[in-house]
PDB file of N, CA and C in Angstrom:
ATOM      1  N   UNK A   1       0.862  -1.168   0.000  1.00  0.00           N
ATOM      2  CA  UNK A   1       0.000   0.000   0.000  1.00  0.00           C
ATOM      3  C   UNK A   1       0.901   1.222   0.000  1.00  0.00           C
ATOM      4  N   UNK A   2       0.671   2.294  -0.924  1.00  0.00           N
ATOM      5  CA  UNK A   2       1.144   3.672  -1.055  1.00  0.00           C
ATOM      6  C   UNK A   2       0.656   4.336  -0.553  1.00  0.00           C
ATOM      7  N   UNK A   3       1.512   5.744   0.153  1.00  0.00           N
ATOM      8  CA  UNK A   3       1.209   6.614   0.708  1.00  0.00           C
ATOM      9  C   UNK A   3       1.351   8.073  -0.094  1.00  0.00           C
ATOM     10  N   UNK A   4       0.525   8.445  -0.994  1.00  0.00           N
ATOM     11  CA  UNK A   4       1.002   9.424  -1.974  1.00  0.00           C
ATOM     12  C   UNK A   4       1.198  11.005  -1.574  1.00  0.00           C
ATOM     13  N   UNK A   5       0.009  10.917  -0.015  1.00  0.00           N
ATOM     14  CA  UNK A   5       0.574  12.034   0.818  1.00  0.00           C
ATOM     15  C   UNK A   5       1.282  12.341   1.185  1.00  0.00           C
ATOM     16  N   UNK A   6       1.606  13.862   1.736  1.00  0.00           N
ATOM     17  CA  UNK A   6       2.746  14.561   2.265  1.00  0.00           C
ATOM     18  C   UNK A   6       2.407  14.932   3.810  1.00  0.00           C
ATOM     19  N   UNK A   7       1.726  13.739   4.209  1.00  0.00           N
ATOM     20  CA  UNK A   7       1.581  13.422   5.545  1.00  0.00           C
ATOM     21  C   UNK A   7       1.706  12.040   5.937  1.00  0.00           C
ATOM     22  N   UNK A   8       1.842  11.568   7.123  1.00  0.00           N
ATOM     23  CA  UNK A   8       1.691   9.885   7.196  1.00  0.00           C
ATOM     24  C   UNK A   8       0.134   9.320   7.277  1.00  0.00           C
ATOM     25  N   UNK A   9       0.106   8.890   7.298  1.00  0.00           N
ATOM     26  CA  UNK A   9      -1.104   7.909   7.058  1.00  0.00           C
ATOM     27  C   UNK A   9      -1.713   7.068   8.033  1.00  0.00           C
ATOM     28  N   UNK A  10      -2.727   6.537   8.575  1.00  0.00           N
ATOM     29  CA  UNK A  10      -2.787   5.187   9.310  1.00  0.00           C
ATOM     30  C   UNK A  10      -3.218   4.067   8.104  1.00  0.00           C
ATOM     31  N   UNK A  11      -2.476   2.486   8.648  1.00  0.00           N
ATOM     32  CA  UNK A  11      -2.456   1.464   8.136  1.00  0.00           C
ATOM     33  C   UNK A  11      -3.487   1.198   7.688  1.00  0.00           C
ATOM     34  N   UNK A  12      -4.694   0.649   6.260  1.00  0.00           N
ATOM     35  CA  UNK A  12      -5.627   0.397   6.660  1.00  0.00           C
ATOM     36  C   UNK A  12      -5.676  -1.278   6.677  1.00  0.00           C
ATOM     37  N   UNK A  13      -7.136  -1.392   7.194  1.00  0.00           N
ATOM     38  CA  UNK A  13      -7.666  -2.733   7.302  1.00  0.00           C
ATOM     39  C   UNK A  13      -7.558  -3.539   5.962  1.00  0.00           C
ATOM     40  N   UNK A  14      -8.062  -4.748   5.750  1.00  0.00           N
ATOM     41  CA  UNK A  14      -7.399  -5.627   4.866  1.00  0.00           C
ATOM     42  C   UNK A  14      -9.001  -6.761   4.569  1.00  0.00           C
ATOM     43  N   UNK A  15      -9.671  -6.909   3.899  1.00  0.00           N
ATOM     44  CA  UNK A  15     -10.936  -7.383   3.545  1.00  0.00           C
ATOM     45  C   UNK A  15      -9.787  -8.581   3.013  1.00  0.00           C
ATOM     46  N   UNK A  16     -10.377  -9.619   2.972  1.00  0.00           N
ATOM     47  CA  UNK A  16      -9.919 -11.011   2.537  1.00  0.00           C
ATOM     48  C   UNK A  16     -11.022 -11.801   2.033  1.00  0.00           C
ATOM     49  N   UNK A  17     -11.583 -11.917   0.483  1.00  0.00           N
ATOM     50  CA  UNK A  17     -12.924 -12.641   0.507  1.00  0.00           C
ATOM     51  C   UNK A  17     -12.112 -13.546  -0.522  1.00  0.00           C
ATOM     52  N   UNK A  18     -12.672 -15.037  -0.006  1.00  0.00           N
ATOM     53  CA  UNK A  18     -12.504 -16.225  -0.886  1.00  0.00           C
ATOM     54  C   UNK A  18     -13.946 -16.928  -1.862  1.00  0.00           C
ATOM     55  N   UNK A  19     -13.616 -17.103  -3.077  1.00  0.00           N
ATOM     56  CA  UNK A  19     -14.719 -17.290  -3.901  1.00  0.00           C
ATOM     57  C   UNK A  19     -14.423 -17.858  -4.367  1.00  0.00           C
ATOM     58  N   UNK A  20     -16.179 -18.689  -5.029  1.00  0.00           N
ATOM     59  CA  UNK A  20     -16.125 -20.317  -5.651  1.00  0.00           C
ATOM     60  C   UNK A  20     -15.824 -20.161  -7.027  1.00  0.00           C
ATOM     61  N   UNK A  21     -15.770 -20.624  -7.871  1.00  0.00           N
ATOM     62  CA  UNK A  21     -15.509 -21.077  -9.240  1.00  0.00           C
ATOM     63  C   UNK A  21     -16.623 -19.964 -10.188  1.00  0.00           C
ATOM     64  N   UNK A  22     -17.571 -19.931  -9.355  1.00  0.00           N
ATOM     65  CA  UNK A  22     -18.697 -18.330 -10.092  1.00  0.00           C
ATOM     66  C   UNK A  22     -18.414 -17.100  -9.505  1.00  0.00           C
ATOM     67  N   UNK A  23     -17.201 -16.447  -8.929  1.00  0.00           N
ATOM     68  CA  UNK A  23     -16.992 -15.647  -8.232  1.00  0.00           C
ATOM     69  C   UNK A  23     -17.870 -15.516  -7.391  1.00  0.00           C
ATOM     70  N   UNK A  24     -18.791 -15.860  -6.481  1.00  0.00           N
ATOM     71  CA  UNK A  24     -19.614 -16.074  -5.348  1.00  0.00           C
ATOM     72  C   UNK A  24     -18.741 -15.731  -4.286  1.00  0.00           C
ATOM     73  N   UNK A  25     -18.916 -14.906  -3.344  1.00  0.00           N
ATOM     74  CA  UNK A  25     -18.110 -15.421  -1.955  1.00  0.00           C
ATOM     75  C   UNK A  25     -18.516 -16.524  -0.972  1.00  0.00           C
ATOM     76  N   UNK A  26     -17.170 -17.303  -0.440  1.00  0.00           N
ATOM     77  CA  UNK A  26     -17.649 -18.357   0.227  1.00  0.00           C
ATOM     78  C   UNK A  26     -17.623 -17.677   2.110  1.00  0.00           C
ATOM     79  N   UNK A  27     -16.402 -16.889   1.874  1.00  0.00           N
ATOM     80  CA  UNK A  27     -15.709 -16.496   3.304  1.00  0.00           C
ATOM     81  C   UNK A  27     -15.175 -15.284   2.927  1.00  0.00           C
ATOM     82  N   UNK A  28     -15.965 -14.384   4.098  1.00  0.00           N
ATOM     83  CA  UNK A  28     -15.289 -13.424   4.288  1.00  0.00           C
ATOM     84  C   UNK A  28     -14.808 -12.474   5.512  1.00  0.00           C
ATOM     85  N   UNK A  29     -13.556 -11.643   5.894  1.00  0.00           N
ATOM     86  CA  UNK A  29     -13.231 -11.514   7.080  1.00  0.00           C
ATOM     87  C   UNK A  29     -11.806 -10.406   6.895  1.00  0.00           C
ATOM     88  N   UNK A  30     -12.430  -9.493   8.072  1.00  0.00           N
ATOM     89  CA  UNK A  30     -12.068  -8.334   8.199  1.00  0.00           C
ATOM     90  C   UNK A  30     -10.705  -8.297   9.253  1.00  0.00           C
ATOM     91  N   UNK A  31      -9.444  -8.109   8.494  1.00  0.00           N
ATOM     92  CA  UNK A  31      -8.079  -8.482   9.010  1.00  0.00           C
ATOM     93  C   UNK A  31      -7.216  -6.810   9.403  1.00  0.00           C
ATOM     94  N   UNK A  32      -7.045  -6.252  10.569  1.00  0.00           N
ATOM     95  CA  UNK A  32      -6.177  -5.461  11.130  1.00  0.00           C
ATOM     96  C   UNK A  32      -4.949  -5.397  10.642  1.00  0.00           C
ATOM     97  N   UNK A  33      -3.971  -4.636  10.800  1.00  0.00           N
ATOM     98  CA  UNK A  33      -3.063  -5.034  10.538  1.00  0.00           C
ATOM     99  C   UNK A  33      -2.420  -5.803  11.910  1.00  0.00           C
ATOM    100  N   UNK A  34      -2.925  -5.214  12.997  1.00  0.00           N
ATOM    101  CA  UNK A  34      -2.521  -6.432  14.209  1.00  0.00           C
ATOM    102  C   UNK A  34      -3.155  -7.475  14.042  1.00  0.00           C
ATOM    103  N   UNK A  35      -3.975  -8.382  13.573  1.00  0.00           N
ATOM    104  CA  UNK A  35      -4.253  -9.501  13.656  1.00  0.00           C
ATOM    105  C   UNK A  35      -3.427 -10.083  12.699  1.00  0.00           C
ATOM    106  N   UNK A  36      -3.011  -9.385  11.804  1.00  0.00           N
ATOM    107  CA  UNK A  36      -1.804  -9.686  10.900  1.00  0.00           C
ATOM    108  C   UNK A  36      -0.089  -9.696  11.749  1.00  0.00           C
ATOM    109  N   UNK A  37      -0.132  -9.344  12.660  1.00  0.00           N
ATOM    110  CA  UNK A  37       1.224  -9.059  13.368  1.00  0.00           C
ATOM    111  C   UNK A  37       1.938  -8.079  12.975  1.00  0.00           C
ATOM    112  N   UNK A  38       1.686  -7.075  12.599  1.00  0.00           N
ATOM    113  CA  UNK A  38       2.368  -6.083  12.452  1.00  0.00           C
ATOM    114  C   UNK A  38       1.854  -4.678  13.126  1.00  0.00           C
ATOM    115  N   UNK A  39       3.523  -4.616  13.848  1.00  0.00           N
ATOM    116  CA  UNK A  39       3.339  -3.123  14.999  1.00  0.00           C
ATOM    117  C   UNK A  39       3.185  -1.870  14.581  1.00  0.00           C
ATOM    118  N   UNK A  40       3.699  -1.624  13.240  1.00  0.00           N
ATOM    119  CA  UNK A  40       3.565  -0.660  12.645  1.00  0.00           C
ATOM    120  C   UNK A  40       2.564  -0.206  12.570  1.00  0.00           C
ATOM    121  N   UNK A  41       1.744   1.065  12.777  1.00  0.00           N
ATOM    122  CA  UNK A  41       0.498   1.612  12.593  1.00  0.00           C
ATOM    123  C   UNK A  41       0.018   2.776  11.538  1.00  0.00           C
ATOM    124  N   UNK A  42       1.176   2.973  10.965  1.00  0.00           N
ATOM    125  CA  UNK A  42       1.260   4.138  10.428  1.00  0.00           C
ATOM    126  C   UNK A  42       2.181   4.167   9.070  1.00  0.00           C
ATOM    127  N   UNK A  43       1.745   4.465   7.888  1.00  0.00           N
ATOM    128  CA  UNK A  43       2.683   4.759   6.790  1.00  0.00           C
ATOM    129  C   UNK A  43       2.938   6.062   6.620  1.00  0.00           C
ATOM    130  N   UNK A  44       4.328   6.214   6.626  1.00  0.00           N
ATOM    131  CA  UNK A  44       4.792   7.429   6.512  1.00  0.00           C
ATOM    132  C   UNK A  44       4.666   8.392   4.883  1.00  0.00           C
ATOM    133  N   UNK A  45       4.775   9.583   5.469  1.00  0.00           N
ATOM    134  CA  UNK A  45       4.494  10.907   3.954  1.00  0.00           C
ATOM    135  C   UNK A  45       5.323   9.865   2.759  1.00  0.00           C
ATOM    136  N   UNK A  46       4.215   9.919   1.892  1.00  0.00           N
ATOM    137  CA  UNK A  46       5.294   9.591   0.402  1.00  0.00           C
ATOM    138  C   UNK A  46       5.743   8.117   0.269  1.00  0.00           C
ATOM    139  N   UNK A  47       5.508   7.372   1.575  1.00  0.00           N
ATOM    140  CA  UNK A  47       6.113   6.146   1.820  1.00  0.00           C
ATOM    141  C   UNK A  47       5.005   4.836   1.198  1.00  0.00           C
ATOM    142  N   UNK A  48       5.678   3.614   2.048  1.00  0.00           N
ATOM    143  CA  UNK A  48       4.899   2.546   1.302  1.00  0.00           C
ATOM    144  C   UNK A  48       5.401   0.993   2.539  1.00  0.00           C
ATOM    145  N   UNK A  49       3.964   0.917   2.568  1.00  0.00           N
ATOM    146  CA  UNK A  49       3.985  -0.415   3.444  1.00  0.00           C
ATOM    147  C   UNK A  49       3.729  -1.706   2.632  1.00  0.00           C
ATOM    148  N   UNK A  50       4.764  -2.860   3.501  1.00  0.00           N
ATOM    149  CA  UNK A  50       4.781  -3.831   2.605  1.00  0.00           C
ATOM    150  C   UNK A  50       4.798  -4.935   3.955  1.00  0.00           C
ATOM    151  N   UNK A  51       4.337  -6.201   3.653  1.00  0.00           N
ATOM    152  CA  UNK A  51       4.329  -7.087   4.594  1.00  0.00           C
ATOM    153  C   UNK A  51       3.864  -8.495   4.316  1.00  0.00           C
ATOM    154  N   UNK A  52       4.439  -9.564   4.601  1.00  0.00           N
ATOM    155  CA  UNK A  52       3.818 -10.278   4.214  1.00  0.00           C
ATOM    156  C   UNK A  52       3.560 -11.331   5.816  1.00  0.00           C
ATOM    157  N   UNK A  53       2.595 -12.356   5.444  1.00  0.00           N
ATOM    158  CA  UNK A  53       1.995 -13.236   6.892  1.00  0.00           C
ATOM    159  C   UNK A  53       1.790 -14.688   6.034  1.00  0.00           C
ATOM    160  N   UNK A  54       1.585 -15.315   6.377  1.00  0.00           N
ATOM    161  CA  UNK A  54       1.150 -17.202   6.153  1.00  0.00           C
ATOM    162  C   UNK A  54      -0.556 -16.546   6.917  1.00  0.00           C
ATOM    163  N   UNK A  55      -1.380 -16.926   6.132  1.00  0.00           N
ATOM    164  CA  UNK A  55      -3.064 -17.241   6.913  1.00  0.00           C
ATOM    165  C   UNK A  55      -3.319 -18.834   6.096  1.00  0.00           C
ATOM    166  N   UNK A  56      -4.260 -18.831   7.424  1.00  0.00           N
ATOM    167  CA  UNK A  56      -4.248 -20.656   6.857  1.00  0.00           C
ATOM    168  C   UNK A  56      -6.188 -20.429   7.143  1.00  0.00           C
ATOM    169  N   UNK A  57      -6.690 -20.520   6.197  1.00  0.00           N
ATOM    170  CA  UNK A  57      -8.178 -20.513   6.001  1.00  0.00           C
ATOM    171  C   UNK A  57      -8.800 -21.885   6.410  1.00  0.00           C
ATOM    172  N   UNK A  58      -9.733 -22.122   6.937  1.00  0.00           N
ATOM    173  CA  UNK A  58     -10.390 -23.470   6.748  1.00  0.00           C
ATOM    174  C   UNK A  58     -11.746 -23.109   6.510  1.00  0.00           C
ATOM    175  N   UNK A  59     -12.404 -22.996   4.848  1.00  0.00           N
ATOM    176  CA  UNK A  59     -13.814 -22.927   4.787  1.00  0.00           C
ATOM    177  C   UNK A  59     -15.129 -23.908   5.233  1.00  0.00           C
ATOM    178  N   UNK A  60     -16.075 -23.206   5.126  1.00  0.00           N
ATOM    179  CA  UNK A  60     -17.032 -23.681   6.070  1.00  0.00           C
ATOM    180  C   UNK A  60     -17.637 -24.937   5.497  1.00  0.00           C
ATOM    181  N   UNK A  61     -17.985 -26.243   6.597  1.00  0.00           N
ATOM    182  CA  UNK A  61     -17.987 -27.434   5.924  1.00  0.00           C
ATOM    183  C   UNK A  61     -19.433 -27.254   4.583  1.00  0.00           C
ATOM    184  N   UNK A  62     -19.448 -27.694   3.525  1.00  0.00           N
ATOM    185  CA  UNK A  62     -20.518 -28.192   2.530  1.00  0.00           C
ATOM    186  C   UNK A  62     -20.211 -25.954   1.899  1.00  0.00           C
ATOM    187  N   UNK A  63     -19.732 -25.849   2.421  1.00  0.00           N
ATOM    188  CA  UNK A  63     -19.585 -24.031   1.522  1.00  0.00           C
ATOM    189  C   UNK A  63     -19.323 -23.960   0.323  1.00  0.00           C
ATOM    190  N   UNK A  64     -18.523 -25.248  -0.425  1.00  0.00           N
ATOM    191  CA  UNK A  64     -17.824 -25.153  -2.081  1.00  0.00           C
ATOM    192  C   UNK A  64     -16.608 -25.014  -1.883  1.00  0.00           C
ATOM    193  N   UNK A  65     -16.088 -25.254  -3.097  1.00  0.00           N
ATOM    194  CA  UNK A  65     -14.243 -24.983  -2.900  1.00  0.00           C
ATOM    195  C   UNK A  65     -13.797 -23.466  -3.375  1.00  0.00           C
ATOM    196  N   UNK A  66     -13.391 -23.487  -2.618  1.00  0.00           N
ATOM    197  CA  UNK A  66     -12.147 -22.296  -2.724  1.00  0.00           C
ATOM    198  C   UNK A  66     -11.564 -21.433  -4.201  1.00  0.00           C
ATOM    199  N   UNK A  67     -11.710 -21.092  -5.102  1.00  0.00           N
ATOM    200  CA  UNK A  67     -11.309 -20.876  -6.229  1.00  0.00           C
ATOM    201  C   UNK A  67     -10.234 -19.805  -6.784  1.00  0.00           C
ATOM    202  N   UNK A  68     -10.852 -18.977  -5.743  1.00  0.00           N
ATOM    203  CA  UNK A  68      -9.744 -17.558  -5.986  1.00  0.00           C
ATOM    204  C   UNK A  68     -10.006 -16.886  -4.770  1.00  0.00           C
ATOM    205  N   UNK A  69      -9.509 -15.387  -4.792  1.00  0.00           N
ATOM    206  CA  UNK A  69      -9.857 -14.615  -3.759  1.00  0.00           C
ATOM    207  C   UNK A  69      -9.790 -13.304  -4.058  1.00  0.00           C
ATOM    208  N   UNK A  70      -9.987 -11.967  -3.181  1.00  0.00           N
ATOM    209  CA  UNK A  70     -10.106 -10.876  -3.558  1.00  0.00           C
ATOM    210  C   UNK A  70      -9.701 -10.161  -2.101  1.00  0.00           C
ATOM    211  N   UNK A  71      -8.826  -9.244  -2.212  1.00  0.00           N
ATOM    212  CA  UNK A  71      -8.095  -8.586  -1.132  1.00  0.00           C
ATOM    213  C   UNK A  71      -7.918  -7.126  -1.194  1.00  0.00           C
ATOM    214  N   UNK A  72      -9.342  -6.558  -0.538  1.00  0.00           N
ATOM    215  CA  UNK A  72      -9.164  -5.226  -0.389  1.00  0.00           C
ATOM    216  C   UNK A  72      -9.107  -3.815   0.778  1.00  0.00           C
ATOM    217  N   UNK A  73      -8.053  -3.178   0.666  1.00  0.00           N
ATOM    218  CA  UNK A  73      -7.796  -2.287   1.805  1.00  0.00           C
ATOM    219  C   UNK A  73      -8.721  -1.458   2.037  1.00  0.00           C
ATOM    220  N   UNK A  74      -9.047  -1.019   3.175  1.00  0.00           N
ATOM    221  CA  UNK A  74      -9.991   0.074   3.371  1.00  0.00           C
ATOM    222  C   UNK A  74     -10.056   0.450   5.213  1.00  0.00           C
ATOM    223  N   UNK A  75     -10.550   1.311   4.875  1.00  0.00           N
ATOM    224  CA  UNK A  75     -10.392   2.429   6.421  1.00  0.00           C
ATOM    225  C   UNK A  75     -11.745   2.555   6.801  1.00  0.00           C
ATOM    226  N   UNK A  76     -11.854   1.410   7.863  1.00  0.00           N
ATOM    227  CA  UNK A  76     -13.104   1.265   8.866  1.00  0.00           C
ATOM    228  C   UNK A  76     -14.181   2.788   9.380  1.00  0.00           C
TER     229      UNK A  76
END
């Protein structure tokens, strides 16, 4: 995520939706950047946050399989 301001920023939140084979969502869930482990709260003027984590999903039993996903930032 970019910070194109000439101020810092706060981190935003992180939408994580997994979808079936018809783009349907199966699962979806609203990720912090602390539930992600990261202390950082803030992107600095001009700057750019980068991070990566392992999440290990287990969808819901009879929900469909898994196909793709869609991952979008946004400020609660």
């Amino acid at each position: 995520v970019s910070n194109k301001a000439l101020h810092e920023v706060a981190i935003p939140n992180l939408e994580l939706t997994l979808n079936d084979v018809l783009d349907r969502p199966l699962l979806r869930r609203v990720l912090s950047p602390q539930d992600l482990g990261f202390s950082q709260k803030t992107i600095a003027a001009e700057g750019v946050w980068e991070g990566s984590t392992i999440i290990t999903v287990v969808p819901p039993e009879g929900g469909g399989q898994v196909s793709g996903y869609r991952l979008t930032a946004f400020y609660p």
